[in-house]
Protein backbone atom coordinates (compact mmCIF):
# COMPACT_ATOMS: atom_id res chain seq x y z
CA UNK A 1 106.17 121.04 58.46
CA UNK A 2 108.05 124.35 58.78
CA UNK A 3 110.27 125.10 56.19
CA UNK A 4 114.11 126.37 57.82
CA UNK A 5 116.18 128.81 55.53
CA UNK A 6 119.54 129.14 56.65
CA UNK A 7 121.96 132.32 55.53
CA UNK A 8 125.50 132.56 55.31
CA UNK A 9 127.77 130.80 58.14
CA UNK A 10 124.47 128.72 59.41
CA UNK A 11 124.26 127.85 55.58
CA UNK A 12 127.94 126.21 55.55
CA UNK A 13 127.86 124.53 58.61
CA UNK A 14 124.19 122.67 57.66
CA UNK A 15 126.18 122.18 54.04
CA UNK A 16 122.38 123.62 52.39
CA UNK A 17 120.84 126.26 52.35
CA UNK A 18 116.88 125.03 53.45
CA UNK A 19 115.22 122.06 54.95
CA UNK A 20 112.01 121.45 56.24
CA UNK A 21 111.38 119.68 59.67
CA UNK A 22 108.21 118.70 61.36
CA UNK A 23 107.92 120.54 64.91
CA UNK A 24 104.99 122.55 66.87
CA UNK A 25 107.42 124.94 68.07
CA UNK A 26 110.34 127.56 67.40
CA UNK A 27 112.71 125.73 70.22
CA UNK A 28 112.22 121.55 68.64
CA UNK A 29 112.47 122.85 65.05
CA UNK A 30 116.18 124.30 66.15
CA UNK A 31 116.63 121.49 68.07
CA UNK A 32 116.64 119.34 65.34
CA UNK A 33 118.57 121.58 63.21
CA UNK A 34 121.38 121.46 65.87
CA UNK A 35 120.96 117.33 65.50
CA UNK A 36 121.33 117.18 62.38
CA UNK A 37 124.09 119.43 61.39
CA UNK A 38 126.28 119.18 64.47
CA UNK A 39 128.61 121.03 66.97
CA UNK A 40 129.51 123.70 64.35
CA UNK A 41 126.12 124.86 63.34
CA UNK A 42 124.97 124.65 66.97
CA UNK A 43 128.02 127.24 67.67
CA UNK A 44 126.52 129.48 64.42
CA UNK A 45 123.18 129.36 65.85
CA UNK A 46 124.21 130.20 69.44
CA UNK A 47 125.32 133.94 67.64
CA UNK A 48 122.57 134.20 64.91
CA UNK A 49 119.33 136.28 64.66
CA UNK A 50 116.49 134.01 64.54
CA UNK A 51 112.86 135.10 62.66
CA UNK A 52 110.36 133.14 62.13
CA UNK A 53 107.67 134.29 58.73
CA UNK A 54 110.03 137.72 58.87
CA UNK A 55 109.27 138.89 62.28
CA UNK A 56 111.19 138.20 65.93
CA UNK A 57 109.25 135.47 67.69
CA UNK A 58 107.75 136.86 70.49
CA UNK A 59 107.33 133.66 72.40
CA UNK A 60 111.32 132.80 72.37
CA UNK A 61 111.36 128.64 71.84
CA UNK A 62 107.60 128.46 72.71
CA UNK A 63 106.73 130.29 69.92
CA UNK A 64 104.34 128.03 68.26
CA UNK A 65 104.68 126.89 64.35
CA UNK A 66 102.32 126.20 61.33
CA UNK A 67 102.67 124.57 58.44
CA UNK A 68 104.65 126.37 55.82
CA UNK A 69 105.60 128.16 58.52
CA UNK A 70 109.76 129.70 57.54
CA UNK A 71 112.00 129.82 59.94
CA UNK A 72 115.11 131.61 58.88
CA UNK A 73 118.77 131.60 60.61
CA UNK A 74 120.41 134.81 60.06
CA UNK A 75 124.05 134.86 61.45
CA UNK A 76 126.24 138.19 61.83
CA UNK A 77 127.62 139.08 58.54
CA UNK A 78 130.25 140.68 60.37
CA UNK A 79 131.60 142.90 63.45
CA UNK A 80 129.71 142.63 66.48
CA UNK A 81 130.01 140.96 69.52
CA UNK A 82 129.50 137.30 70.98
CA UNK A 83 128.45 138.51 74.20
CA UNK A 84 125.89 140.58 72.99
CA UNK A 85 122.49 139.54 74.14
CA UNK A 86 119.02 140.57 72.76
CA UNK A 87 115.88 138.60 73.04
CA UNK A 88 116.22 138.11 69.32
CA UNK A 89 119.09 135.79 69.62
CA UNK A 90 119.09 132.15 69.81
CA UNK A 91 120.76 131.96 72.70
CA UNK A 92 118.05 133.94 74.58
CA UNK A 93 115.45 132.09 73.50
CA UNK A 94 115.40 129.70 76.51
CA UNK A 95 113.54 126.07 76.46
C-alpha cells in the first residue's frame, strides 16, 4: 500500500492529513482519494502539485507504485492561476 500525505487545502477537504490506499498506480491511488473525500477534494486536487517519493512522476497516472511508496498532494499556498497547466499537475496527468 502507498501511503498519501495530503498538505494544506487537500488536507481540509480529506478532514486528515495521511491515509494509505492499496493501488499499482499514481492515477487509482487518486482515484480513490477523490472517492473517498468527495467533490471538494476532487476540486483541490484538480489545482494541486502532485509528487510521488519527492519527485514529479514522470509517467503522469501510469506512473507505477510500490509499497511504502508516498504520494503527497501539494495544493497552491497561494497566488497563481487555475488555468495554469504543467505536466506536474493533476489535472495533466491524464488516465
Amino acid at each position: 500500500m502507498a501511503r498519501l500525505r495530503l498538505f494544506a487545502r487537500a488536507r481540509d477537504e480529506a478532514g486528515r492529513a495521511d491515509d494509505t490506499i492499496d493501488a499499482t498506480t499514481l492515477g487509482a491511488l487518486l482515484d480513490e482519494a477523490c472517492a473517498r473525500y468527495g467533490v471538494e477534494f476532487t476540486r483541490v486536487l484538480a489545482r494541486s502539485r502532485v509528487w510521488v517519493n519527492g519527485e514529479e512522476p514522470g509517467a503522469g497516472a501510469a506512473t507505477p507504485l510500490r509499497t511504502n511508496d508516498e504520494v503527497a498532494v501539494l495544493p497552491p499556498v497561494s497566488g497563481g492561476s487555475d488555468s495554469e497547466a504543467t505536466s506536474s499537475r493533476v489535472g495533466s496527468l491524464g488516465a
